[in-house]
Structure formats: C-alpha cells, structure tokens
N, C-alpha and C. Protein backbone atom coordinates (compact mmCIF):
# COMPACT_ATOMS: atom_id res chain seq x y z
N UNK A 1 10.20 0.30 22.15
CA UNK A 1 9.68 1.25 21.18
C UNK A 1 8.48 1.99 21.76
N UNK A 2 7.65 3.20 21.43
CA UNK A 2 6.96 3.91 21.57
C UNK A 2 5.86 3.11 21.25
N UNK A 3 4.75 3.57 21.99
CA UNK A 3 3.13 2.92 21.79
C UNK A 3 2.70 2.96 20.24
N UNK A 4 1.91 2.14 19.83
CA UNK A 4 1.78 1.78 18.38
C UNK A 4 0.99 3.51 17.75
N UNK A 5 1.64 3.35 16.24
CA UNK A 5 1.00 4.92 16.16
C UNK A 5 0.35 4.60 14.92
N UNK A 6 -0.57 5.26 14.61
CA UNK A 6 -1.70 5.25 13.48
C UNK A 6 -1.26 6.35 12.28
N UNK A 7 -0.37 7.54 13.23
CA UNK A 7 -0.16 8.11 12.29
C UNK A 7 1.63 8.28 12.03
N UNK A 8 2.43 8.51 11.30
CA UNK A 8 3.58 8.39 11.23
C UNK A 8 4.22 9.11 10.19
N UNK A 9 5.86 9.31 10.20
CA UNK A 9 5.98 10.46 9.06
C UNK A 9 7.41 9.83 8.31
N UNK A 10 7.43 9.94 7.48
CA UNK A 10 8.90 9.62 7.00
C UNK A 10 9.30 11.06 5.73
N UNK A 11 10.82 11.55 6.18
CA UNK A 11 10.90 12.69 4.67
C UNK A 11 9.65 13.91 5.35
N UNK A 12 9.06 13.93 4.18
CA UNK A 12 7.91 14.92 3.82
C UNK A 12 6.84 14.16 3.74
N UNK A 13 6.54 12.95 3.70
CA UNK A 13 5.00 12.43 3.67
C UNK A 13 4.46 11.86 5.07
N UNK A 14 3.47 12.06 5.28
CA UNK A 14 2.38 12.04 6.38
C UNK A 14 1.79 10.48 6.09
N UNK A 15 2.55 9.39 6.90
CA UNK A 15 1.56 7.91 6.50
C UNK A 15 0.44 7.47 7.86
N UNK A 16 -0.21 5.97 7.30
CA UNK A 16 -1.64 6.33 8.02
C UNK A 16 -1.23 4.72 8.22
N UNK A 17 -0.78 3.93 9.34
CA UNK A 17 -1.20 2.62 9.62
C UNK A 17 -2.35 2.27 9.89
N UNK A 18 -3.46 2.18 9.35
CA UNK A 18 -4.73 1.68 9.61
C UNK A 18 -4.81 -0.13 9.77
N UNK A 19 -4.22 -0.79 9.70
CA UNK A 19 -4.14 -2.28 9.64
C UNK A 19 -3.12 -3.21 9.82
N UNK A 20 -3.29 -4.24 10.44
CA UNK A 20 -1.73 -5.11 10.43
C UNK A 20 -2.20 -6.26 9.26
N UNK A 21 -3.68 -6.13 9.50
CA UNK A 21 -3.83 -7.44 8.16
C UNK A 21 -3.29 -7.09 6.87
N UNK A 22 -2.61 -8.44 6.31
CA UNK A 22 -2.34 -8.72 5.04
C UNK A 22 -2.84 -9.80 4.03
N UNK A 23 -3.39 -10.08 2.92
CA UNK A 23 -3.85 -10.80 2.66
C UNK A 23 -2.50 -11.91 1.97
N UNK A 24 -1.18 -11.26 1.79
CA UNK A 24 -0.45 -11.78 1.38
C UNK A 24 0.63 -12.44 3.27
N UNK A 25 1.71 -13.06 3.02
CA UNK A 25 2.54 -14.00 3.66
C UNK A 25 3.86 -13.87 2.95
N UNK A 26 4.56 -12.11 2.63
CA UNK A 26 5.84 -12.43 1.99
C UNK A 26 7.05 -12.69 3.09
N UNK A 27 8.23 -13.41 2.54
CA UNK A 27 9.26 -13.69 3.59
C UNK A 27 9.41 -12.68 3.84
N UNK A 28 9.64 -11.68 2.90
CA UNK A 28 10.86 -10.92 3.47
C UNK A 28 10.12 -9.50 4.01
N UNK A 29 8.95 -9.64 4.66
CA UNK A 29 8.40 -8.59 4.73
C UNK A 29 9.11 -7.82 6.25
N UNK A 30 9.36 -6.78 6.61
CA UNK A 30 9.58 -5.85 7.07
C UNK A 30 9.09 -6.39 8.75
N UNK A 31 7.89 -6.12 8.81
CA UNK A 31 7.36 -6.63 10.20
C UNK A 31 7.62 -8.11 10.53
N UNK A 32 8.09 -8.97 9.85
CA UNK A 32 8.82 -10.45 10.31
C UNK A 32 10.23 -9.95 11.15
N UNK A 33 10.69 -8.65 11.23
CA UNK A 33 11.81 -8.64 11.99
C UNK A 33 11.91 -7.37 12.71
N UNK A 34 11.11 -6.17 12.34
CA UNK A 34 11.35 -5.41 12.83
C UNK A 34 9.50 -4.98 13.35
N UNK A 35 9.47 -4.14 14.67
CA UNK A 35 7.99 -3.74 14.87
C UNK A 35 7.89 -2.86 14.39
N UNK A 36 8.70 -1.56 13.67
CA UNK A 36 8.24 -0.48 13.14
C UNK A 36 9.47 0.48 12.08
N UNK A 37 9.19 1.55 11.91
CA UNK A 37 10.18 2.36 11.11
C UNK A 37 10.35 3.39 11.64
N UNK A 38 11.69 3.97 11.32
CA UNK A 38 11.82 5.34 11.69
C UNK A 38 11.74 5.99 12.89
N UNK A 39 11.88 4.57 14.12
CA UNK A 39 11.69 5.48 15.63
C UNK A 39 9.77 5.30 15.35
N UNK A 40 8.93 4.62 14.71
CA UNK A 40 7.61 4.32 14.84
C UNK A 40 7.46 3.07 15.41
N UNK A 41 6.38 2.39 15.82
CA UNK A 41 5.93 1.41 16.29
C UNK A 41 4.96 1.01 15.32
N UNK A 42 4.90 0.21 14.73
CA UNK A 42 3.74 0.11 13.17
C UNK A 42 2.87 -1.17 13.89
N UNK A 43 2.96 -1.81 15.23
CA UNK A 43 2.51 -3.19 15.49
C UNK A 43 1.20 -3.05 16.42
N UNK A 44 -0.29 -2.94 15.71
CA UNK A 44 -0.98 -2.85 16.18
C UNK A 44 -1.96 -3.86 16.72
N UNK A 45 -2.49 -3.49 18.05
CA UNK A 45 -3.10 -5.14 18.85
C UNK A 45 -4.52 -4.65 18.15
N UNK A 46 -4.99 -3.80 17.89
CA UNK A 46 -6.26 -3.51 16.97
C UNK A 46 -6.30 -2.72 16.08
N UNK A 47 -7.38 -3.22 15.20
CA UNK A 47 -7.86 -1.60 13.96
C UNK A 47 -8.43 -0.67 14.60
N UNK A 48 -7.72 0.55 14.04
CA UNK A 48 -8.40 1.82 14.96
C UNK A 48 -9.46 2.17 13.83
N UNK A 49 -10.11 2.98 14.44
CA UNK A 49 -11.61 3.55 13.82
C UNK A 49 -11.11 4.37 12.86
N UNK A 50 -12.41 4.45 12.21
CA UNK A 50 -11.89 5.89 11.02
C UNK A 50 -11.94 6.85 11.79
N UNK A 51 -12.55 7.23 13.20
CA UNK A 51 -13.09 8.67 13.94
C UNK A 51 -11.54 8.73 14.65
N UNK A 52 -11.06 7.39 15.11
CA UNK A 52 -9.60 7.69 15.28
C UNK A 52 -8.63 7.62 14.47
N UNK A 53 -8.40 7.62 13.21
CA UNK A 53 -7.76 7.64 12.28
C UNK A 53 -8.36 9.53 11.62
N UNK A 54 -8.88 9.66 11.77
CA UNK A 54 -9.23 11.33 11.82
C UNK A 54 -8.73 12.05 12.75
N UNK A 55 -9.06 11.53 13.83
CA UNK A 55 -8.41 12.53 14.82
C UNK A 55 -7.12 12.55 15.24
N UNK A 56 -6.07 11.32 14.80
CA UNK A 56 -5.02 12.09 14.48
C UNK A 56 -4.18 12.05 13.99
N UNK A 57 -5.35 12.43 12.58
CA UNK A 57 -4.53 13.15 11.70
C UNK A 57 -4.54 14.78 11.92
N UNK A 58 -5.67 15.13 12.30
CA UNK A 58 -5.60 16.59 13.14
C UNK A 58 -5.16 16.54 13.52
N UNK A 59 -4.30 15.65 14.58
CA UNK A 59 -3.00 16.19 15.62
C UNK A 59 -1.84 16.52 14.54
N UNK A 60 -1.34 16.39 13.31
CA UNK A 60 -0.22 16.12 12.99
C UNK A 60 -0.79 17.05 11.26
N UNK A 61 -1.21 17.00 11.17
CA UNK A 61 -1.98 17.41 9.41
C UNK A 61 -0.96 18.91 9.29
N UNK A 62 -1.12 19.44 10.43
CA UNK A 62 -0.58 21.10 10.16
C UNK A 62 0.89 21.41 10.75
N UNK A 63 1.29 20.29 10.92
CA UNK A 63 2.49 20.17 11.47
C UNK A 63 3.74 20.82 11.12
N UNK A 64 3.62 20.22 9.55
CA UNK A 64 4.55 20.93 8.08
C UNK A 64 4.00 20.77 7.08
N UNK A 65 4.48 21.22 6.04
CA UNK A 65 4.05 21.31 4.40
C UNK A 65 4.10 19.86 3.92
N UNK A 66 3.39 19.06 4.28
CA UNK A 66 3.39 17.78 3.61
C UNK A 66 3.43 17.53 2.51
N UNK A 67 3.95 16.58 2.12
CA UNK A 67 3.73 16.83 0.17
C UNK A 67 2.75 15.77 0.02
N UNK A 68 2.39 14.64 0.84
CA UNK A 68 1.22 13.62 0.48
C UNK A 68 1.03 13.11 2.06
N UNK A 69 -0.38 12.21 1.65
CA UNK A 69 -0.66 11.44 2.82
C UNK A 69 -0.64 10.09 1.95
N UNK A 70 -0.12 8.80 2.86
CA UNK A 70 -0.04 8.08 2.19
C UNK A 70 -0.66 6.70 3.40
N UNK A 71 -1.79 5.99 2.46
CA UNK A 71 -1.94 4.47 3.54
C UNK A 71 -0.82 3.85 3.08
N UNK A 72 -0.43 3.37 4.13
CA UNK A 72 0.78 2.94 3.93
C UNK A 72 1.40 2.20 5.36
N UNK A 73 1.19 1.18 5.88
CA UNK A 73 1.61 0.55 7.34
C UNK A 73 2.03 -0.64 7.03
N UNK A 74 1.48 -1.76 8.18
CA UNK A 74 2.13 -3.31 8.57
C UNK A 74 1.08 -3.89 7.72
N UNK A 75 0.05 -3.67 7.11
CA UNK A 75 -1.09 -4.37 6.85
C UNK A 75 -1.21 -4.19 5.24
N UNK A 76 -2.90 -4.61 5.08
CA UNK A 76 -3.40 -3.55 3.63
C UNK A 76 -4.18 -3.06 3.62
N UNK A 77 -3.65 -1.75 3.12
CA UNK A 77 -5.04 -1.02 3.78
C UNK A 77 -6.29 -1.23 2.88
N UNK A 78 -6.52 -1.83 1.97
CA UNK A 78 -7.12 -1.86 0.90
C UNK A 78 -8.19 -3.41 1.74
N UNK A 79 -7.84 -3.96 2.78
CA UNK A 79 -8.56 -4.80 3.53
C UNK A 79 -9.63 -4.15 4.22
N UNK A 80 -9.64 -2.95 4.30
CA UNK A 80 -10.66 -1.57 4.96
C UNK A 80 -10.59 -0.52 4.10
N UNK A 81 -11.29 -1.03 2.76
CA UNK A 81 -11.64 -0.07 1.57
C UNK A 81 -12.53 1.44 2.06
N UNK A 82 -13.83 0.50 2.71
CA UNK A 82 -14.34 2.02 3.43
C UNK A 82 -13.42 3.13 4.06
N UNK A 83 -12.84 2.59 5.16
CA UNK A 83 -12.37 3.21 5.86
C UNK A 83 -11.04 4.17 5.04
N UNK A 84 -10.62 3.69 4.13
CA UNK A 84 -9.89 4.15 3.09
C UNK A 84 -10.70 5.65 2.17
N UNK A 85 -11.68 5.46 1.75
CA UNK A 85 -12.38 6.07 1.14
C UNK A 85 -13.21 7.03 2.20
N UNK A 86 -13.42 6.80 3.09
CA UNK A 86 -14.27 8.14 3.99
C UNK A 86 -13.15 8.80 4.52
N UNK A 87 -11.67 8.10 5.09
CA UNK A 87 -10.11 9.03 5.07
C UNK A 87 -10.17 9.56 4.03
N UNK A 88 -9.98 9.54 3.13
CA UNK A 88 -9.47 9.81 1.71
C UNK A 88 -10.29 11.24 1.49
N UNK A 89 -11.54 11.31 1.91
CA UNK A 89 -12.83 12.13 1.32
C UNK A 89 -12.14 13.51 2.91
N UNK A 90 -11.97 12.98 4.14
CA UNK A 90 -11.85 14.60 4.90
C UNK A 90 -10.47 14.55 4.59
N UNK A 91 -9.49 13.56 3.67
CA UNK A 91 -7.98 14.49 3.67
C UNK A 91 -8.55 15.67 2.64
N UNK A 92 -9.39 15.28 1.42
CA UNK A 92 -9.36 16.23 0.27
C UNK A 92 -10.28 17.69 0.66
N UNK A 93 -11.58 17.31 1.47
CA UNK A 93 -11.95 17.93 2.12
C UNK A 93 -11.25 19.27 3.09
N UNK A 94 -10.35 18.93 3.51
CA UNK A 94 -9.53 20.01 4.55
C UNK A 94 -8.17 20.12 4.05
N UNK A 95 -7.70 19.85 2.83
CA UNK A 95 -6.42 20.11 2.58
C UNK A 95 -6.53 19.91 1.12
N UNK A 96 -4.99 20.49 0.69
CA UNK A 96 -5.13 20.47 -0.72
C UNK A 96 -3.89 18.94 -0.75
N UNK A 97 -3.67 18.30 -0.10
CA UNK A 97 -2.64 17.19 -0.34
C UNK A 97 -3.07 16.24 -1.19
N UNK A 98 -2.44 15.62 -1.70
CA UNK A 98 -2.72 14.38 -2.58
C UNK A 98 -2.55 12.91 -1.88
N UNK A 99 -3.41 12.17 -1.88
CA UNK A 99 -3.56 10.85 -1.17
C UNK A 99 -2.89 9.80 -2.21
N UNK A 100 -2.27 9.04 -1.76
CA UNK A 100 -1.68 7.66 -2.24
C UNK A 100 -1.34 6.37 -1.64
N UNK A 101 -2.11 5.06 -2.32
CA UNK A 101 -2.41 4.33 -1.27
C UNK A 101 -1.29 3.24 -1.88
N UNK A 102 -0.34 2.84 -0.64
CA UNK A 102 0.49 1.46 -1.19
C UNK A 102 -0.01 0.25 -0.81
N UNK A 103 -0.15 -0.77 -1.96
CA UNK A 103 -1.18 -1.55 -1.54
C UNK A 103 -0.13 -3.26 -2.13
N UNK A 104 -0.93 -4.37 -2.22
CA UNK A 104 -0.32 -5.32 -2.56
C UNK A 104 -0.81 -5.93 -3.92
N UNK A 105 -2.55 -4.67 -4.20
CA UNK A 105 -3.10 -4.84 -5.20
C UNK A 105 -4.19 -6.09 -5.15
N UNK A 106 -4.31 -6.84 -3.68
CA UNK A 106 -5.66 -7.38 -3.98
C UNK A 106 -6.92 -6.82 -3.55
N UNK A 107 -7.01 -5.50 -3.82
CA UNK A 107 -7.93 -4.40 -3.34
C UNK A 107 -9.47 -5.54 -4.09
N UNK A 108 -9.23 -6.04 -5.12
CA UNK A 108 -10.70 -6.35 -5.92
C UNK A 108 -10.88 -7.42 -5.53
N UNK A 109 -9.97 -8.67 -5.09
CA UNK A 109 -9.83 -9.51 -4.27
C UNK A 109 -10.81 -9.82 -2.99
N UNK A 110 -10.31 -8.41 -2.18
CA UNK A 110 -10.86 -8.02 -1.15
C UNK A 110 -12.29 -7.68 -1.02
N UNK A 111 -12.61 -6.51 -2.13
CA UNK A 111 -13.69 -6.08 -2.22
C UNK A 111 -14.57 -6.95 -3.07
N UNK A 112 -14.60 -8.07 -3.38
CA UNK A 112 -15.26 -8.51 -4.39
C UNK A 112 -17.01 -8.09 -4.84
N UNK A 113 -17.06 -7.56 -6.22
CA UNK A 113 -18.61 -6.77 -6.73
C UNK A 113 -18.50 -5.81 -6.67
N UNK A 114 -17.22 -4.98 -6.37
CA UNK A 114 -17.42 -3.56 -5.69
C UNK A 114 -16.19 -3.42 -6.85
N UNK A 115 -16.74 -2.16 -7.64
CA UNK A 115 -15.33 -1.06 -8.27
C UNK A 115 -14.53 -0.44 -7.83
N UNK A 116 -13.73 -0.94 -6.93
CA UNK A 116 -13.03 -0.75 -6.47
C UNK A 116 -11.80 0.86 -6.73
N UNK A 117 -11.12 0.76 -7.86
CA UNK A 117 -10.50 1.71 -8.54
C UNK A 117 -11.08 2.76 -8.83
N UNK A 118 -12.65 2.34 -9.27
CA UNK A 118 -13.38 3.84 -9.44
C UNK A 118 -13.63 4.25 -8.31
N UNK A 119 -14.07 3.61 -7.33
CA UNK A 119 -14.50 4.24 -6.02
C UNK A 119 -13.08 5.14 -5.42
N UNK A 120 -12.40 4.26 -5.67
CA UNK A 120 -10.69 5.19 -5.20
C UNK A 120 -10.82 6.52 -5.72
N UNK A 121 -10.79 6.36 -6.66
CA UNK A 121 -10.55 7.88 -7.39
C UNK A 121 -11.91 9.00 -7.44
N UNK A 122 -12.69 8.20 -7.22
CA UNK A 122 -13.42 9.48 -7.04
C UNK A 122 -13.80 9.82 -5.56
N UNK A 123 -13.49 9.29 -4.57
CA UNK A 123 -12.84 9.57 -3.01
C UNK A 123 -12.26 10.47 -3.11
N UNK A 124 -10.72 10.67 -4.18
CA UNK A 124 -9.76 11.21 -4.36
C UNK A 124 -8.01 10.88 -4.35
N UNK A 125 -8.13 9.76 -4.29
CA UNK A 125 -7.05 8.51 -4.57
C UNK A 125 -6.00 8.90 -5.73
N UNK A 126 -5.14 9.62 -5.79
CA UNK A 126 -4.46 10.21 -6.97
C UNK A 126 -3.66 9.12 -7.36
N UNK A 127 -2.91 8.53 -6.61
CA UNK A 127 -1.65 7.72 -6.50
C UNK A 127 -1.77 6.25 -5.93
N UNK A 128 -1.46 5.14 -6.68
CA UNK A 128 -1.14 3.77 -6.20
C UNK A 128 -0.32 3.30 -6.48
N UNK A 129 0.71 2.61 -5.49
CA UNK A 129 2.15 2.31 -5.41
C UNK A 129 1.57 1.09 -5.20
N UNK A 130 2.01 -0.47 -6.28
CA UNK A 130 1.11 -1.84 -6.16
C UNK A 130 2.69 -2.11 -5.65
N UNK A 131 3.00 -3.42 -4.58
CA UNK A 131 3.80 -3.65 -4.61
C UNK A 131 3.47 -5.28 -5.08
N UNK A 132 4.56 -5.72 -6.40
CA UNK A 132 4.27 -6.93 -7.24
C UNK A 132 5.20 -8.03 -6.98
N UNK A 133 6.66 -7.68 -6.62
CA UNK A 133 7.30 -8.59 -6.16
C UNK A 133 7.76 -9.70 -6.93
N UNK A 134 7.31 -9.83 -8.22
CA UNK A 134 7.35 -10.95 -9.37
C UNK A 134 7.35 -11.07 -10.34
N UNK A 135 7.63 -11.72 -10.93
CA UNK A 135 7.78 -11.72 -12.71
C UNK A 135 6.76 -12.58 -13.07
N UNK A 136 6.40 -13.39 -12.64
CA UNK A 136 5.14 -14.52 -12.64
C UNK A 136 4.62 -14.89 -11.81
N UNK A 137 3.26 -16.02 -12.25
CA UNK A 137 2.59 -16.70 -11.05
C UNK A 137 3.32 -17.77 -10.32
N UNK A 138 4.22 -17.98 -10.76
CA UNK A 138 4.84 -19.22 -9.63
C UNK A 138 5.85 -18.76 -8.67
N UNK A 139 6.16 -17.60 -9.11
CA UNK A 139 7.69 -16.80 -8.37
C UNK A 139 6.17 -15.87 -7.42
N UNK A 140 5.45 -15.31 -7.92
CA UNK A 140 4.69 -14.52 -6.66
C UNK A 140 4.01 -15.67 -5.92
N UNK A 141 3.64 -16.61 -6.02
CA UNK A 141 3.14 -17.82 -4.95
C UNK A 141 4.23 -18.29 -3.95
N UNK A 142 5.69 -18.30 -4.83
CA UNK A 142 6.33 -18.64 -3.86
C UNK A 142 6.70 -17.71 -2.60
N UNK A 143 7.21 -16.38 -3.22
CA UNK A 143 7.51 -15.50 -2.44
C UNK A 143 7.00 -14.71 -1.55
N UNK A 144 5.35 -14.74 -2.08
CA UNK A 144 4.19 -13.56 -1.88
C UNK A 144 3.72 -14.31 -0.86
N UNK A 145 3.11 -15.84 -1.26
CA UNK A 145 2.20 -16.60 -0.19
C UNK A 145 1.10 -16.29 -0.20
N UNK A 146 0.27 -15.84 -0.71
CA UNK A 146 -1.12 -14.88 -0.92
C UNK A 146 -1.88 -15.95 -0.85
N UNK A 147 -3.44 -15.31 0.19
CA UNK A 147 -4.09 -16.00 0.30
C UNK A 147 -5.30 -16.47 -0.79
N UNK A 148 -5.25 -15.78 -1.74
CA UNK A 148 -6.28 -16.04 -2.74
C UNK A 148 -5.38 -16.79 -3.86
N UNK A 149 -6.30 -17.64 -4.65
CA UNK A 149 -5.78 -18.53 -5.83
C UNK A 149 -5.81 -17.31 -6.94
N UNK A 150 -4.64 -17.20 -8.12
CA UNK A 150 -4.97 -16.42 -9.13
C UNK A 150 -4.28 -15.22 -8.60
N UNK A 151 -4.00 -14.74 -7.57
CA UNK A 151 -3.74 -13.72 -7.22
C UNK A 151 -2.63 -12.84 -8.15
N UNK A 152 -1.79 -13.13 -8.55
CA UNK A 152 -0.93 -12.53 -9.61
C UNK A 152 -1.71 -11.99 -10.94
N UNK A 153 -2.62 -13.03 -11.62
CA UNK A 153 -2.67 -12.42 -12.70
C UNK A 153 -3.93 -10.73 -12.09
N UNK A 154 -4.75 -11.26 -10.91
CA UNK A 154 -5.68 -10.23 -10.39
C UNK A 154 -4.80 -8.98 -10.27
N UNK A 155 -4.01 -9.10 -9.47
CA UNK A 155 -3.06 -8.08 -9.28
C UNK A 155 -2.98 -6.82 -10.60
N UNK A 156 -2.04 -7.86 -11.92
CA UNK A 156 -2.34 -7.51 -13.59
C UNK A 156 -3.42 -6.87 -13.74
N UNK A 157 -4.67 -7.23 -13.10
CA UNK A 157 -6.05 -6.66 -13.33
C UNK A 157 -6.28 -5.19 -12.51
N UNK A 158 -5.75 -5.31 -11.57
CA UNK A 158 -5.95 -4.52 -10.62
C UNK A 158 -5.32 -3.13 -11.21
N UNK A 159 -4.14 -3.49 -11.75
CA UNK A 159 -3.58 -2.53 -12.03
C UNK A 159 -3.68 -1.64 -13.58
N UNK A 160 -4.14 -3.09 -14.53
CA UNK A 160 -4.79 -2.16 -16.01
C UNK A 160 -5.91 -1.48 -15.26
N UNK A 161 -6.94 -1.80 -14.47
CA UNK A 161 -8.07 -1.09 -14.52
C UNK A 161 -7.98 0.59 -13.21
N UNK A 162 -7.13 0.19 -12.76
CA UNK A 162 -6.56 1.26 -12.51
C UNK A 162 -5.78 2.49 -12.94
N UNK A 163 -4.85 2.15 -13.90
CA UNK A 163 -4.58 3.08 -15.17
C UNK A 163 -6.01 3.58 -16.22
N UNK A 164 -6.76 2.52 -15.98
CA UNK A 164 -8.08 2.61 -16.95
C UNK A 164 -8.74 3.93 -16.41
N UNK A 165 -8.86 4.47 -15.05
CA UNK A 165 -9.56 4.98 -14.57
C UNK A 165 -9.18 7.00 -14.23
N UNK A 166 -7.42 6.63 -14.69
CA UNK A 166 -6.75 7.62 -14.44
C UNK A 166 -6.25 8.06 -13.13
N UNK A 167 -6.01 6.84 -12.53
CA UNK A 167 -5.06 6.88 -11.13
C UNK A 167 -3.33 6.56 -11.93
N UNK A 168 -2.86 6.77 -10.84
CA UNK A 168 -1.43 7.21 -11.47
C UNK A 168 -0.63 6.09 -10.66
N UNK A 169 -0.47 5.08 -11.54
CA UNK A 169 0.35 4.00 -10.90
C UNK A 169 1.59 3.66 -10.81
N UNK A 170 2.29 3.24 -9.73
CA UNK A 170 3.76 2.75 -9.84
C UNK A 170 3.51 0.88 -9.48
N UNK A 171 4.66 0.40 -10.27
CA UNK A 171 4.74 -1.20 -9.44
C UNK A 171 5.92 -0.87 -9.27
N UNK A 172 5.94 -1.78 -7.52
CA UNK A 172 7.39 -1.48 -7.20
C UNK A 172 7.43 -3.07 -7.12
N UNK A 173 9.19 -3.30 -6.43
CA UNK A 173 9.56 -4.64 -6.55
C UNK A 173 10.85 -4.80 -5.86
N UNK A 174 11.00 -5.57 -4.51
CA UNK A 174 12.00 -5.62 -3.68
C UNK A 174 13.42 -6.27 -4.37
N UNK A 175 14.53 -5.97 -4.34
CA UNK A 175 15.06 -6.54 -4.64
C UNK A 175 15.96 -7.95 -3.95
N UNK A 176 15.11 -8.93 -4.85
CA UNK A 176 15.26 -10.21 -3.61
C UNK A 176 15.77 -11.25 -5.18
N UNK A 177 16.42 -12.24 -4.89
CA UNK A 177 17.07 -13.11 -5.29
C UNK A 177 16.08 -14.20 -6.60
N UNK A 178 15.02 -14.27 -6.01
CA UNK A 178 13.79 -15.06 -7.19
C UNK A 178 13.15 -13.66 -8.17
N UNK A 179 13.63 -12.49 -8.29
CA UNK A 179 12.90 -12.24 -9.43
C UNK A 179 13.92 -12.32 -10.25
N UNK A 180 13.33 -12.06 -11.46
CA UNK A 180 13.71 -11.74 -12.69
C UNK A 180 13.76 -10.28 -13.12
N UNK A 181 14.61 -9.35 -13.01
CA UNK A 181 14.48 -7.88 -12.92
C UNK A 181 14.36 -7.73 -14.32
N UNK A 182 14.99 -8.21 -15.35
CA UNK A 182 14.60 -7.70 -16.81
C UNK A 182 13.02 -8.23 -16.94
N UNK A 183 12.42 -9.28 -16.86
CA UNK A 183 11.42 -9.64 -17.16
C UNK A 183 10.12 -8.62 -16.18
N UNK A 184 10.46 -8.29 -15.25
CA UNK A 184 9.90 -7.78 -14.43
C UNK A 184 9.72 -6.63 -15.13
N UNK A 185 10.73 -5.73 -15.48
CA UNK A 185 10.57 -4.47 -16.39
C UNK A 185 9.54 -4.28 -17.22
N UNK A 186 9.91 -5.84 -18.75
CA UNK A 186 9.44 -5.72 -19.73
C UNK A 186 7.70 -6.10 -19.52
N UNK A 187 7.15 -6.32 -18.13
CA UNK A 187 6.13 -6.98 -18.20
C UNK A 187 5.35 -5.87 -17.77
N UNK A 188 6.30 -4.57 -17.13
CA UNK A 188 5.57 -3.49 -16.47
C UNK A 188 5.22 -2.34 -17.70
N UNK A 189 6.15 -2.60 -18.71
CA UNK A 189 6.13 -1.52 -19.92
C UNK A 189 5.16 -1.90 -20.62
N UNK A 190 5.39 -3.04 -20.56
CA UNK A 190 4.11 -3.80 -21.24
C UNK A 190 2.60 -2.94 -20.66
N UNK A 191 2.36 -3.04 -19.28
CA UNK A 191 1.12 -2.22 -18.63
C UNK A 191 1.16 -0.93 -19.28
N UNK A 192 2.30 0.03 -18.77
CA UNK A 192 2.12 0.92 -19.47
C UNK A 192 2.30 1.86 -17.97
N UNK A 193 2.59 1.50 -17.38
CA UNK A 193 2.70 2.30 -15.80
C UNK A 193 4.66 1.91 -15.09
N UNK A 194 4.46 3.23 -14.18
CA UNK A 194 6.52 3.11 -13.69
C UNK A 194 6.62 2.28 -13.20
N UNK A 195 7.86 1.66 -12.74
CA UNK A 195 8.24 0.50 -12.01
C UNK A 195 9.51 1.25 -11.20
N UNK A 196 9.80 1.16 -9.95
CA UNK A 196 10.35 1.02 -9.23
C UNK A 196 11.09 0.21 -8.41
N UNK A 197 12.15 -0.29 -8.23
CA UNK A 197 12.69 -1.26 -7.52
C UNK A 197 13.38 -0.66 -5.71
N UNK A 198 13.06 -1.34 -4.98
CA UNK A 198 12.97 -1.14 -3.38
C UNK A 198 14.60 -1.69 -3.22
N UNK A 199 15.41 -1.35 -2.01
CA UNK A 199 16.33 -2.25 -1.32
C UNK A 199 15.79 -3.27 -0.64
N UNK A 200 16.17 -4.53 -0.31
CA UNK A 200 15.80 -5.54 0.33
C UNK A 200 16.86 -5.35 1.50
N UNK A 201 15.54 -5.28 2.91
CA UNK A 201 16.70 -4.99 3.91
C UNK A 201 16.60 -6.26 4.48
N UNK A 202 17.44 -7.06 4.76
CA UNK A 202 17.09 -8.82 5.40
C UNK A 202 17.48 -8.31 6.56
N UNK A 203 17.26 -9.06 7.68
CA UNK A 203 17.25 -9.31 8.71
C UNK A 203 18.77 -9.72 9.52
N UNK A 204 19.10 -8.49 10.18
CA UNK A 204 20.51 -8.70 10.93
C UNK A 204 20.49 -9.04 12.25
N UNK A 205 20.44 -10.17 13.13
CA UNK A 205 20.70 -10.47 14.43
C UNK A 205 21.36 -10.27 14.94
C-alpha cells in the first residue's frame, strides 16, 4: 500500500486521519484486518501535528467541490480534542465546508472538566456521527471493549448534550450479530437524533 496518509477522500468528502488511538477494542473493527480504505493507507507509526494536518489539507482542499471535511480515520479523533478544534477553526476560516467529526463518543471521557460539545461547536463542528454499536451496557462491553468503566451510559451523555447544544447528530451501528436492531432504534428515538445502520464487512482470508 501507499505511505500512510493524513489526508484521504472517499465519494465527495475530504477525511482527516489524525490518530490510530482508540479508546475503545471493537472486534470487528476495520483496521484488525485491513491497513486502510479506498487505495489509502490509514496505519500510522505517529500523530502528525496540527501544522501537518494543515498543510495537507492545502494540498488537497481545492482539489474539488467537497461537500464536507470529516475526522474520521483508524483512531479517535476526539483523543486530540485540541487538535480537532484549531483544524476545525482554519477549515471554517478558509472555506465555506461543513466539518463533521465521527467519533466513538468518549470525547468527555477523554476530555474530562472540559465542555467538550460546546467547545465543538463553537470551533464549528456542525455534524457528529457517534458510532454506538449497542443496545446496552453489557452488549457494548462485550463488543466495544472500552477502556473506561460506564462507558455506554457516557456515550448516552455525550450524545443528549450534544443535541443540547445544536450539533446535528447521527448514531450509527454495525451490523453485527449481538445487537438488538429494534431495541437499538427505539433507544435512539428515544434521544431524539438519526440512527443509521453500517454493513459489517468481516474479514476474508
């Protein structure tokens, strides 16, 4: 594969691998079998800087009519909130695109004391795609592996106070064998934000 890239494109959106860390351990995650997407290399031996995570996005920003920039890689990006938020500030700065960050939702986790959601949005954070993976706390422990205790219902938190703030949320949800897809629904209507369901691509040798 090609040298690891920071910046990457899929469709029409412009994504930003800033991280391989995850605070979660799901099986079926993507980088357990493959190093990248789309003809990308997503497998990075370090975090690149925000000054290199700027610069290139200038290589690529004017490329085509993007319809978003999105964090979005092997990691979370929400593990480098700053670095999230000073990106976030020269995308809005030099373009009219809309930023959206896919995250696993232990952004408050991460940041602990810090407002996290407000700070998003007033960066300029339009869009958060949480990926939830579960219908409960015992089905996301099993599947998720997350390193923090509680992490499911935080997640729940993460995401009312994010609607609270007027970011525009989706939960998505792989389709894998331990959820519960009706319960999963009724628990997202319940929030009050879309739900989306992913293909589960397993692993072909």
């Amino acid at each position: 594969m090609k040298t690891s890239s920071i910046v990457y494109w899929l469709d029409n959106s412009l994504y930003l691998n800033i991280t391989n860390e995850c605070s979660n351990d799901c099986y079926f995650c993507i980088r357990k079998f493959w190093k990248g997407v789309g003809g990308f290399n997503l497998t990075l031996e370090i975090d690149p800087s925000t000054d290199q995570i700027i610069r290139e996005l200038r290589k690529h920003i004017h490329r085509r009519m993007w319809e978003e920039v999105v964090f979005c890689g092997f990691g979370e990006p929400l593990s480098r909130l700053d670095t999230v938020l000073e990106v976030t500030r020269w995308i809005r700065r030099h373009t009219v695109l809309s930023v959206r960050v896919d995250t696993n939702g232990h952004g408050i986790l991460l940041n602990p004391k810090r407002n996290v959601v407000e700070e998003l949005r007033k960066a300029g954070v339009s869009r958060l795609s949480v990926s939830l993976n579960a219908h409960d706390s015992h089905t996301y422990q099993a599947v998720c592996k997350p390193r923090f205790e509680n992490a499911f219902q935080n997640v729940l938190d993460f995401i009312r106070k994010a609607k609270e703030v007027g970011i525009e949320v989706e939960v998505t949800a792989v389709q894998i064998p331990e959820i519960d897809i009706r319960k999963m629904r009724e628990m997202v209507n319940m929030l009050g934000v879309k739900f989306r369901l992913r293909r589960y691509i397993p692993c072909v040798w």
